[in-house]
PDB file of N, CA and C in Angstrom:
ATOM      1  N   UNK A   1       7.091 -33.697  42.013  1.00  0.00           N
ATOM      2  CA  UNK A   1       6.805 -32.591  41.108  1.00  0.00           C
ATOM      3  C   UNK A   1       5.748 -33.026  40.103  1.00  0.00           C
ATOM      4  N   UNK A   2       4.944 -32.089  40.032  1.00  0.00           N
ATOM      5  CA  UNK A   2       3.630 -32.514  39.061  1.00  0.00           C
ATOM      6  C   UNK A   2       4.319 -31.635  37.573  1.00  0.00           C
ATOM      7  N   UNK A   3       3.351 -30.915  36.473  1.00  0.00           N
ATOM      8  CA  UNK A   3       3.403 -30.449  35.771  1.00  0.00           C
ATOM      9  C   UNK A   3       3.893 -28.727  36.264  1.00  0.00           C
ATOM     10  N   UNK A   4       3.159 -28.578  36.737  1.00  0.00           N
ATOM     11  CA  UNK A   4       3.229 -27.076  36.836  1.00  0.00           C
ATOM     12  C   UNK A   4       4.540 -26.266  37.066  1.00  0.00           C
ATOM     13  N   UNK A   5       4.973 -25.008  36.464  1.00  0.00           N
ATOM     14  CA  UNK A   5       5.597 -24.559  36.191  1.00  0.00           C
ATOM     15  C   UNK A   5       6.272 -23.715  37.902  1.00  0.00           C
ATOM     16  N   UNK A   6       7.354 -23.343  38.102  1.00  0.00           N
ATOM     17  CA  UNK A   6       7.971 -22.996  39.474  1.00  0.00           C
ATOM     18  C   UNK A   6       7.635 -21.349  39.161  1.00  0.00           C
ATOM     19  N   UNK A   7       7.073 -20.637  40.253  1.00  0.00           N
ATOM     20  CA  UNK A   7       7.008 -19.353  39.611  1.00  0.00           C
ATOM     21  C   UNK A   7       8.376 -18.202  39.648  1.00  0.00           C
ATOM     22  N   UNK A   8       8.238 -17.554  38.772  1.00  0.00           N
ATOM     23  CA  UNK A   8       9.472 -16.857  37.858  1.00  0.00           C
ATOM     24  C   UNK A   8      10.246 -15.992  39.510  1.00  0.00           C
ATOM     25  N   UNK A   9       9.235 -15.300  40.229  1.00  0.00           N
ATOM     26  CA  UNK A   9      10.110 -14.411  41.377  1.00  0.00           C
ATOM     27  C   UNK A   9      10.135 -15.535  42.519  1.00  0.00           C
ATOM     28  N   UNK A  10      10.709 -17.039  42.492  1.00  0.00           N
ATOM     29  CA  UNK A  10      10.810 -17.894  43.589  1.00  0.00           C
ATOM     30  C   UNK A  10      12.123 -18.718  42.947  1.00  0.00           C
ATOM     31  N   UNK A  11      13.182 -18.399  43.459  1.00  0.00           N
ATOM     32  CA  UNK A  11      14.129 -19.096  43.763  1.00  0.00           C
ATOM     33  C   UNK A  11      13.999 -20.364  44.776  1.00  0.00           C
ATOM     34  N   UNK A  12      14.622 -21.896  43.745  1.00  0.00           N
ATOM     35  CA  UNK A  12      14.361 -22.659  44.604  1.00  0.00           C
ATOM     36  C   UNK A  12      16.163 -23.601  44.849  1.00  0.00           C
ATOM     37  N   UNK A  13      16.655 -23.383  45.734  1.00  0.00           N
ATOM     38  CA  UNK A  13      18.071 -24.236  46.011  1.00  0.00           C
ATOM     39  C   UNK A  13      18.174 -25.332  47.170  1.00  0.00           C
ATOM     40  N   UNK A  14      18.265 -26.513  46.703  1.00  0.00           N
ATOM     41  CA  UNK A  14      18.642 -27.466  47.590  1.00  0.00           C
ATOM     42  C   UNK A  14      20.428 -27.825  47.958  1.00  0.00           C
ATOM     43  N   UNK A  15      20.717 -27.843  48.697  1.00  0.00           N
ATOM     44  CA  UNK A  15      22.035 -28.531  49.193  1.00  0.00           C
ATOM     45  C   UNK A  15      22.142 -30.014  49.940  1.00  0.00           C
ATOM     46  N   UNK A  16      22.627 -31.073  49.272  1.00  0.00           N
ATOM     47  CA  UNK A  16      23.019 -32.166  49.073  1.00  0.00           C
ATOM     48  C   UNK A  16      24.298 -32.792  48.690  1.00  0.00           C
ATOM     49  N   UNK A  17      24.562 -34.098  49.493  1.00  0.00           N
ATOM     50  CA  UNK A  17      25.707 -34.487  49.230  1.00  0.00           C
ATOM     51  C   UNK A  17      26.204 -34.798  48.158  1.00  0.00           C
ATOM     52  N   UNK A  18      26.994 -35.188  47.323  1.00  0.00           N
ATOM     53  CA  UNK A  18      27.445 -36.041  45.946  1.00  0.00           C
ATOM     54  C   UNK A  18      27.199 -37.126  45.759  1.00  0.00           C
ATOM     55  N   UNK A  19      26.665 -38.046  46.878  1.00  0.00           N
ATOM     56  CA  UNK A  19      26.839 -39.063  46.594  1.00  0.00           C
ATOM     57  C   UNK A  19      25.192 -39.787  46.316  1.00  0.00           C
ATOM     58  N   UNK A  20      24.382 -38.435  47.106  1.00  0.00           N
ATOM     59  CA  UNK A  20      22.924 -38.208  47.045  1.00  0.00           C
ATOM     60  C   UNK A  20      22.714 -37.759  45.550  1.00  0.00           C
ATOM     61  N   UNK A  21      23.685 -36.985  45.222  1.00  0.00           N
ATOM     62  CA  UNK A  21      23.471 -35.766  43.588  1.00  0.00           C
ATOM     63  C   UNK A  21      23.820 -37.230  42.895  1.00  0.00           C
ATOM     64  N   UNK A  22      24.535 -38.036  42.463  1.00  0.00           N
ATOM     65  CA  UNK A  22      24.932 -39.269  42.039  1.00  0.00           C
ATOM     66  C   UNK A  22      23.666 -40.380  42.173  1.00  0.00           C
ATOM     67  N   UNK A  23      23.465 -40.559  42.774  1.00  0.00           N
ATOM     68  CA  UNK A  23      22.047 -41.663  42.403  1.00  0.00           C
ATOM     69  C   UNK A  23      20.987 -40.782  42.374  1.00  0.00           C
ATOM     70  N   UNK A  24      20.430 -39.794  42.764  1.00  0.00           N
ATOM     71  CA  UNK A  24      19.765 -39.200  41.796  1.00  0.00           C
ATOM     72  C   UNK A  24      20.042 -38.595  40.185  1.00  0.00           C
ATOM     73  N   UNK A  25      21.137 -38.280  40.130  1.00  0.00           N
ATOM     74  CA  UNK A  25      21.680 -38.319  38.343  1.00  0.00           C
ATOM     75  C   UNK A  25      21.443 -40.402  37.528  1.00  0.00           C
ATOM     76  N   UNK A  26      21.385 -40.962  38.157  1.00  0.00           N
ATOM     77  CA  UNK A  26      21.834 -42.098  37.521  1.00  0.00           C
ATOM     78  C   UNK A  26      20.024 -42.757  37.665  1.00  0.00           C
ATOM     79  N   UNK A  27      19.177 -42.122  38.300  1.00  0.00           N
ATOM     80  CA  UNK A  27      17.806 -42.431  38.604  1.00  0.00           C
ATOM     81  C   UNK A  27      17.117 -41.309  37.713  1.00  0.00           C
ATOM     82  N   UNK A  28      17.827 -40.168  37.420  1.00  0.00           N
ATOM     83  CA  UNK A  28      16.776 -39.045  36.573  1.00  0.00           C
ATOM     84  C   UNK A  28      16.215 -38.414  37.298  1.00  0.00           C
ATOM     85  N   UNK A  29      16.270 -38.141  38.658  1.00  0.00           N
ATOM     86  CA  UNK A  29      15.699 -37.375  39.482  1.00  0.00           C
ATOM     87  C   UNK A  29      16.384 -35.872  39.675  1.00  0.00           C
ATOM     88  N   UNK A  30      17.794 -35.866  39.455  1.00  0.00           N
ATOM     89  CA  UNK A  30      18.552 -34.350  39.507  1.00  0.00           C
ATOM     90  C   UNK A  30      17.850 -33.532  38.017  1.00  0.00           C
ATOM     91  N   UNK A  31      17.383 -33.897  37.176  1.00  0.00           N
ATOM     92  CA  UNK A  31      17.845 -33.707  35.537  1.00  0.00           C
ATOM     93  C   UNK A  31      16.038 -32.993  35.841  1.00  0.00           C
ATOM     94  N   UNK A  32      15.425 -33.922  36.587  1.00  0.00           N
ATOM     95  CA  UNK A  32      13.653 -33.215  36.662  1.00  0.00           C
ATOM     96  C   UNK A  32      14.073 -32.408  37.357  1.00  0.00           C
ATOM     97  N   UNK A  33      15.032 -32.191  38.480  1.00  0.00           N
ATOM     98  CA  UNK A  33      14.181 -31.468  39.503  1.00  0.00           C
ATOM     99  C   UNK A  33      15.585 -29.658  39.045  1.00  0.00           C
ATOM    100  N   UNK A  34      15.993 -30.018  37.840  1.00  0.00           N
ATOM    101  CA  UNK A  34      16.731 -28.818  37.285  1.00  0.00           C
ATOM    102  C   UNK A  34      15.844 -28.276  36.515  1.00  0.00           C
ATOM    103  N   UNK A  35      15.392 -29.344  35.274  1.00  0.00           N
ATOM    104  CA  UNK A  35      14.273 -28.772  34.462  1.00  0.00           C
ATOM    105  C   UNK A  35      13.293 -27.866  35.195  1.00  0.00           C
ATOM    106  N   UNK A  36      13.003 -28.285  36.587  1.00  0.00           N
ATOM    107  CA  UNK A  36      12.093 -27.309  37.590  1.00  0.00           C
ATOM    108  C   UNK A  36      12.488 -26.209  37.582  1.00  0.00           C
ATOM    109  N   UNK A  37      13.755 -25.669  37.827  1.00  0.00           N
ATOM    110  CA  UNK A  37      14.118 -24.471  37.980  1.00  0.00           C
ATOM    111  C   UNK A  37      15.520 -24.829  39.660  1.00  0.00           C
ATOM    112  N   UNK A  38      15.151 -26.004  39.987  1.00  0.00           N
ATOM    113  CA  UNK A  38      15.921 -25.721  41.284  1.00  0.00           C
ATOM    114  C   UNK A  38      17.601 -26.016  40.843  1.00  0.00           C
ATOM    115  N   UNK A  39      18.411 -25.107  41.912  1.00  0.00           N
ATOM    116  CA  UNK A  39      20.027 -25.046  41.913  1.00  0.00           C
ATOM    117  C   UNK A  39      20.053 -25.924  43.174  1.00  0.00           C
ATOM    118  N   UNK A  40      21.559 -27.209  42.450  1.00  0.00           N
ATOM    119  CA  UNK A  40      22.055 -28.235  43.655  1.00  0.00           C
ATOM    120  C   UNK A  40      22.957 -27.839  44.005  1.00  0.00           C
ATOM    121  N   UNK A  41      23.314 -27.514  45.010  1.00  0.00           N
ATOM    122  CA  UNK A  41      24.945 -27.393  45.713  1.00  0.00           C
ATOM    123  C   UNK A  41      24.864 -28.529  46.700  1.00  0.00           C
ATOM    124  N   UNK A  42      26.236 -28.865  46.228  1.00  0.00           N
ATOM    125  CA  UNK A  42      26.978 -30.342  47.151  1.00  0.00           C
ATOM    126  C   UNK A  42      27.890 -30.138  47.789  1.00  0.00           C
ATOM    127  N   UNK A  43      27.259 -30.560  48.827  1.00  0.00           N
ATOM    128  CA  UNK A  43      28.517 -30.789  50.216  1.00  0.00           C
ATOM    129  C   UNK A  43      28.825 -29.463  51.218  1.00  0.00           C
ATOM    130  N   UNK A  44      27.687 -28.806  51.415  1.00  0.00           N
ATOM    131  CA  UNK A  44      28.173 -27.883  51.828  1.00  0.00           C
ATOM    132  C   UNK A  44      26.513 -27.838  53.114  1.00  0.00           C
ATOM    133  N   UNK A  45      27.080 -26.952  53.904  1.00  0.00           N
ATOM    134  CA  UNK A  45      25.698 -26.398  54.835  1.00  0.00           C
ATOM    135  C   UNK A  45      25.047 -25.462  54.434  1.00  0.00           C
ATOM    136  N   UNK A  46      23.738 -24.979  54.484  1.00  0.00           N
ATOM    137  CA  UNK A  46      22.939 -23.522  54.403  1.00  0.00           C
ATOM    138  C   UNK A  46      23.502 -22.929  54.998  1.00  0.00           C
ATOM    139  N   UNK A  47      23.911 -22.979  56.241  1.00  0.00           N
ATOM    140  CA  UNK A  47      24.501 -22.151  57.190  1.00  0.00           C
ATOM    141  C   UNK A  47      25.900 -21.211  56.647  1.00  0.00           C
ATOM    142  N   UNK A  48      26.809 -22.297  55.833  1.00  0.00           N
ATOM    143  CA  UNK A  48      27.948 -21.228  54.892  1.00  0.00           C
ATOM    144  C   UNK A  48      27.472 -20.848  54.033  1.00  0.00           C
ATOM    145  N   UNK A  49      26.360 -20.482  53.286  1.00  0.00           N
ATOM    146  CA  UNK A  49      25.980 -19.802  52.110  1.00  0.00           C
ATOM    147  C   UNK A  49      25.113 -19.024  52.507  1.00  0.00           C
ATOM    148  N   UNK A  50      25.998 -17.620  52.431  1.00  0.00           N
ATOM    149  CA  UNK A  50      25.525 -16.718  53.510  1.00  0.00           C
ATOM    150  C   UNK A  50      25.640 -14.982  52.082  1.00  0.00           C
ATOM    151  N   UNK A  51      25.721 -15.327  50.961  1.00  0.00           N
ATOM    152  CA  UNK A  51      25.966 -14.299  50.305  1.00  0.00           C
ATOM    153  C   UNK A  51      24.913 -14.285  48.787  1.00  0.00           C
ATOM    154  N   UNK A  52      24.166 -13.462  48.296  1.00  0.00           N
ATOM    155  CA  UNK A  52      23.921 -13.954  46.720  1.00  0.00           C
ATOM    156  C   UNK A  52      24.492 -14.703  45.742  1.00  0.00           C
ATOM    157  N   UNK A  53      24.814 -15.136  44.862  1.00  0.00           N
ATOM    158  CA  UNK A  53      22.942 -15.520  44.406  1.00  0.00           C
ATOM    159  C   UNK A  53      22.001 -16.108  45.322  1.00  0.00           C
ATOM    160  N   UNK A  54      22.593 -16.795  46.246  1.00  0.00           N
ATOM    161  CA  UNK A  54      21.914 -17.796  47.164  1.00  0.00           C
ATOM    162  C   UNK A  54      21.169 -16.846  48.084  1.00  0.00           C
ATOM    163  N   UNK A  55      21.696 -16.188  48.376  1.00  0.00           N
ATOM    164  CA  UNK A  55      20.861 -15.714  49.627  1.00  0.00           C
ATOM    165  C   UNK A  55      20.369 -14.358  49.174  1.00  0.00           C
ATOM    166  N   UNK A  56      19.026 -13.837  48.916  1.00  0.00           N
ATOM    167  CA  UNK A  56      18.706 -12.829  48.463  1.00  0.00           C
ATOM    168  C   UNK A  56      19.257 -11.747  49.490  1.00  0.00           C
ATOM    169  N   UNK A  57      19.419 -10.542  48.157  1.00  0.00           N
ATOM    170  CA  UNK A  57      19.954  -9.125  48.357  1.00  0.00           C
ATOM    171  C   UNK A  57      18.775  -8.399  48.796  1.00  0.00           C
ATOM    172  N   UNK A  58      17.854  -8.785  48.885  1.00  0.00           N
ATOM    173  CA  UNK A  58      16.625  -7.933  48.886  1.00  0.00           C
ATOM    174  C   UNK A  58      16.081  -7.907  50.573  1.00  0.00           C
ATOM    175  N   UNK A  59      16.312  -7.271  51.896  1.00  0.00           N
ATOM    176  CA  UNK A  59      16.369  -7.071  53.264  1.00  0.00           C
ATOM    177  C   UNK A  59      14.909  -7.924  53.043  1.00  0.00           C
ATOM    178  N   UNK A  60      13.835  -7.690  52.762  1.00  0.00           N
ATOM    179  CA  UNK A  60      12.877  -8.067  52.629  1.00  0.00           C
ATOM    180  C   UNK A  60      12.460  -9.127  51.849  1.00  0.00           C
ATOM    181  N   UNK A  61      13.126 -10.295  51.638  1.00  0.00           N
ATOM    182  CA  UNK A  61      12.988 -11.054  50.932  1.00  0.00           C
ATOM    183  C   UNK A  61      12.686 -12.499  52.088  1.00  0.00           C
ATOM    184  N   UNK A  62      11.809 -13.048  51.635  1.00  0.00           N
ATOM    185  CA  UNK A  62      11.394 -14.289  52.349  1.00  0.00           C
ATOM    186  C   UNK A  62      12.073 -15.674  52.267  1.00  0.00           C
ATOM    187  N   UNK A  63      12.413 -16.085  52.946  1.00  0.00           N
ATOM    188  CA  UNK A  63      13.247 -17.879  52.716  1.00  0.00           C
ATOM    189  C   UNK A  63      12.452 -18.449  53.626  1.00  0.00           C
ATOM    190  N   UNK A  64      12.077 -19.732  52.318  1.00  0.00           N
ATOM    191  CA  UNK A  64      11.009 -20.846  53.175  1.00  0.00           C
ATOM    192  C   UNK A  64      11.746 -21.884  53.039  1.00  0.00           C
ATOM    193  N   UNK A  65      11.856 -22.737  54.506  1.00  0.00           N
ATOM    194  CA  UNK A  65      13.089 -23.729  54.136  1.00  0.00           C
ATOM    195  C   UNK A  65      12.703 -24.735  55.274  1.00  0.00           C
ATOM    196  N   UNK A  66      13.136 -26.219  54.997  1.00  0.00           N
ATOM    197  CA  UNK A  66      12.554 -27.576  55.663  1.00  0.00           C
ATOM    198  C   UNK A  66      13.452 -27.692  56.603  1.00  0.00           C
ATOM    199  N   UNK A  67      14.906 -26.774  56.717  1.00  0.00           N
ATOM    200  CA  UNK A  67      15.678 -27.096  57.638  1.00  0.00           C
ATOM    201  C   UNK A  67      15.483 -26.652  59.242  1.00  0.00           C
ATOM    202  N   UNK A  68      15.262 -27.604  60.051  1.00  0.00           N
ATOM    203  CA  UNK A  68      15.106 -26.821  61.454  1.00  0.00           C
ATOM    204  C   UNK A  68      16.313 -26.008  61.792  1.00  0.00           C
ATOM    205  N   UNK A  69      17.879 -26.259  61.577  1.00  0.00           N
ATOM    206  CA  UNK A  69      18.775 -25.711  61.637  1.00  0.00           C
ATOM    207  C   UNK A  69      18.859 -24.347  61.095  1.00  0.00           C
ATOM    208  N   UNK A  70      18.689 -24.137  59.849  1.00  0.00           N
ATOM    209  CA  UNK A  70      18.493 -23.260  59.218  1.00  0.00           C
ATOM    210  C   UNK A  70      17.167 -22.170  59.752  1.00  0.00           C
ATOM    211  N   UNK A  71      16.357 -22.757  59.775  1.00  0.00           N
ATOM    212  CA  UNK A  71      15.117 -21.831  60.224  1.00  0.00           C
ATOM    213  C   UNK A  71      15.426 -21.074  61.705  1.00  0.00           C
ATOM    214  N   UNK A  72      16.403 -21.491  62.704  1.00  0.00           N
ATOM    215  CA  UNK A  72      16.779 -21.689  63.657  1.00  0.00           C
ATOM    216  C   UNK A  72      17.791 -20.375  63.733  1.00  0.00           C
ATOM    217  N   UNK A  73      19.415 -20.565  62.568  1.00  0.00           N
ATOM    218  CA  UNK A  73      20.265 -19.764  62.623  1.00  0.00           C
ATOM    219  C   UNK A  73      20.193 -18.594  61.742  1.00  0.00           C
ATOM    220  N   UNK A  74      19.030 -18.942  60.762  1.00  0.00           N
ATOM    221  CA  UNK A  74      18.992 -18.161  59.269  1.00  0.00           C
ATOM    222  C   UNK A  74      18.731 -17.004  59.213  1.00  0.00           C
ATOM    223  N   UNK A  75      17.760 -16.698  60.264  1.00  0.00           N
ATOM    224  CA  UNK A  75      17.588 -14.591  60.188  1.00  0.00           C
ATOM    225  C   UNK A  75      18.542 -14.050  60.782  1.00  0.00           C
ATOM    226  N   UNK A  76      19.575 -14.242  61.799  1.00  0.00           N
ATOM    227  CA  UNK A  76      20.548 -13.660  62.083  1.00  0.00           C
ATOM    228  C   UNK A  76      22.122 -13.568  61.150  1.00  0.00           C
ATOM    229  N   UNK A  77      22.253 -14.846  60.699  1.00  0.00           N
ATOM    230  CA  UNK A  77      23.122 -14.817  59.572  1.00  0.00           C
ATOM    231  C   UNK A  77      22.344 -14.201  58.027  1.00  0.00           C
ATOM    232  N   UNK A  78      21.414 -14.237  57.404  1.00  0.00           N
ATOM    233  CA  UNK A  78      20.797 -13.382  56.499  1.00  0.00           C
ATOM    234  C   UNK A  78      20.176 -12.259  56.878  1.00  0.00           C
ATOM    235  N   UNK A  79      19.721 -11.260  57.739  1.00  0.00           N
ATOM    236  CA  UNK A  79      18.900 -10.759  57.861  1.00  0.00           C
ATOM    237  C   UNK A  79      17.711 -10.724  56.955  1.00  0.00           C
ATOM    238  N   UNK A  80      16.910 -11.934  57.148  1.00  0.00           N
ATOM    239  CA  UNK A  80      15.986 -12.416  56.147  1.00  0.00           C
ATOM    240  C   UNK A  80      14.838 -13.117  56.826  1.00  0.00           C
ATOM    241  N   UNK A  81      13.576 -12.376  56.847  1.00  0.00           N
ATOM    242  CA  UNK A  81      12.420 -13.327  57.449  1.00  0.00           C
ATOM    243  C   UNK A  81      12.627 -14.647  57.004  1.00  0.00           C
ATOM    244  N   UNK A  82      12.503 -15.964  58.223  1.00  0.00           N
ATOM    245  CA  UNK A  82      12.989 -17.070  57.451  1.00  0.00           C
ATOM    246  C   UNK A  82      11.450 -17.982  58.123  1.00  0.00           C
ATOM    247  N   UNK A  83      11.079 -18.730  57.296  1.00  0.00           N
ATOM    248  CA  UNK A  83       9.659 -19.539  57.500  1.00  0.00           C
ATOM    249  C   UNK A  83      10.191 -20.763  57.481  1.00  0.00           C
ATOM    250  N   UNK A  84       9.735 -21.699  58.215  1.00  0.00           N
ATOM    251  CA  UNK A  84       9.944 -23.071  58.392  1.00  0.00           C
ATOM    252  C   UNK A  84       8.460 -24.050  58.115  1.00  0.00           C
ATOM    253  N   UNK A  85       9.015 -24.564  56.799  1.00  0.00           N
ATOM    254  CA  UNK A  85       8.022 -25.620  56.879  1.00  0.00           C
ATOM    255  C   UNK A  85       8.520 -27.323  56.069  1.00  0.00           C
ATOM    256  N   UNK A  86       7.282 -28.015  55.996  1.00  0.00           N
ATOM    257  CA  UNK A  86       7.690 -28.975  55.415  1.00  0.00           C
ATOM    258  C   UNK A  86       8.304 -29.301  54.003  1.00  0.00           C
ATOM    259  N   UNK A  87       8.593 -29.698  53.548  1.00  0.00           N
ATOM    260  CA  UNK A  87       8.972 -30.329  52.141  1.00  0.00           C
ATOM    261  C   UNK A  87       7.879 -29.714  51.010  1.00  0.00           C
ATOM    262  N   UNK A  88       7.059 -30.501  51.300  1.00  0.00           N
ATOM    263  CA  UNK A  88       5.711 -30.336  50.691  1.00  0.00           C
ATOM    264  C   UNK A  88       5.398 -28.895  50.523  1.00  0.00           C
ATOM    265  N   UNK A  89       5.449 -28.377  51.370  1.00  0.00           N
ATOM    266  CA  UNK A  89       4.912 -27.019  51.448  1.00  0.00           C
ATOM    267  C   UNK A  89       5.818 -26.151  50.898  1.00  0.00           C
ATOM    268  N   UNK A  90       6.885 -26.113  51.401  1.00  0.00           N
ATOM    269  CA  UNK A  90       8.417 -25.821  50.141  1.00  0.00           C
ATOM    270  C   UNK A  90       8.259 -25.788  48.688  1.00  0.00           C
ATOM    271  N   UNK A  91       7.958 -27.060  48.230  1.00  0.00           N
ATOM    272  CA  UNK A  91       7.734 -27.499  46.711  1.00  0.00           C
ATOM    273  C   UNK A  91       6.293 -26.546  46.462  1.00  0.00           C
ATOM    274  N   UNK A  92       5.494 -26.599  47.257  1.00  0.00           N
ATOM    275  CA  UNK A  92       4.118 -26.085  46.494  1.00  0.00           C
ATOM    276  C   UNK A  92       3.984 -24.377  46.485  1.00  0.00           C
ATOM    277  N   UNK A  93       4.926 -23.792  47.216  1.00  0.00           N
ATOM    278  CA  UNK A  93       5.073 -22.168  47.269  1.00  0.00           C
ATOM    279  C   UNK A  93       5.963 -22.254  46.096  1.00  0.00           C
ATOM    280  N   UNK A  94       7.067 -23.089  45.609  1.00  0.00           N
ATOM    281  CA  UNK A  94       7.668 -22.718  44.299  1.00  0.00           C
ATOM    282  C   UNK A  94       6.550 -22.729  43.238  1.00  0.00           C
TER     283      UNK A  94
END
């Protein structure tokens, strides 16, 4: 993450383990990447978070996401155009 600000209509949520959320808390890396704007959920799959806040209400709403799994199962469980890309490219559309 550079300076720049996450823009206001881009929701950004990662899901990670605890033990990943834990050395990044104890390294300062959870605490930046909140100040960003992004929500951590631990221990869980994309695949069960299948309802808002997480998953936009909006039929037309776009999810860009690094998971091949996800990109894979995600428009049929959301009805949600779902884009697959890298990391990088993830971070730089926020």
């Amino acid at each position: 993450l550079d300076d720049r600000p996450k823009h206001d209509n881009v929701k950004v949520v990662a899901t990670l383990g605890r033990q990943i959320q834990s050395k990044g808390d104890r390294l300062g890396y959870t605490k930046r990447l909140e100040d960003f704007g992004v929500t951590l959920i631990n221990d869980t799959c994309w695949c069960m978070l299948l309802h808002p806040p997480i998953i936009p209400s909006n039929p037309s709403a776009k999810i860009l996401t690094n998971s091949g799994k996800y990109a894979h199962y995600g428009p049929g469980l959301t009805n949600c155009s779902i884009r697959f890309g890298s990391m990088y490219q993830c971070i730089e559309a926020a």
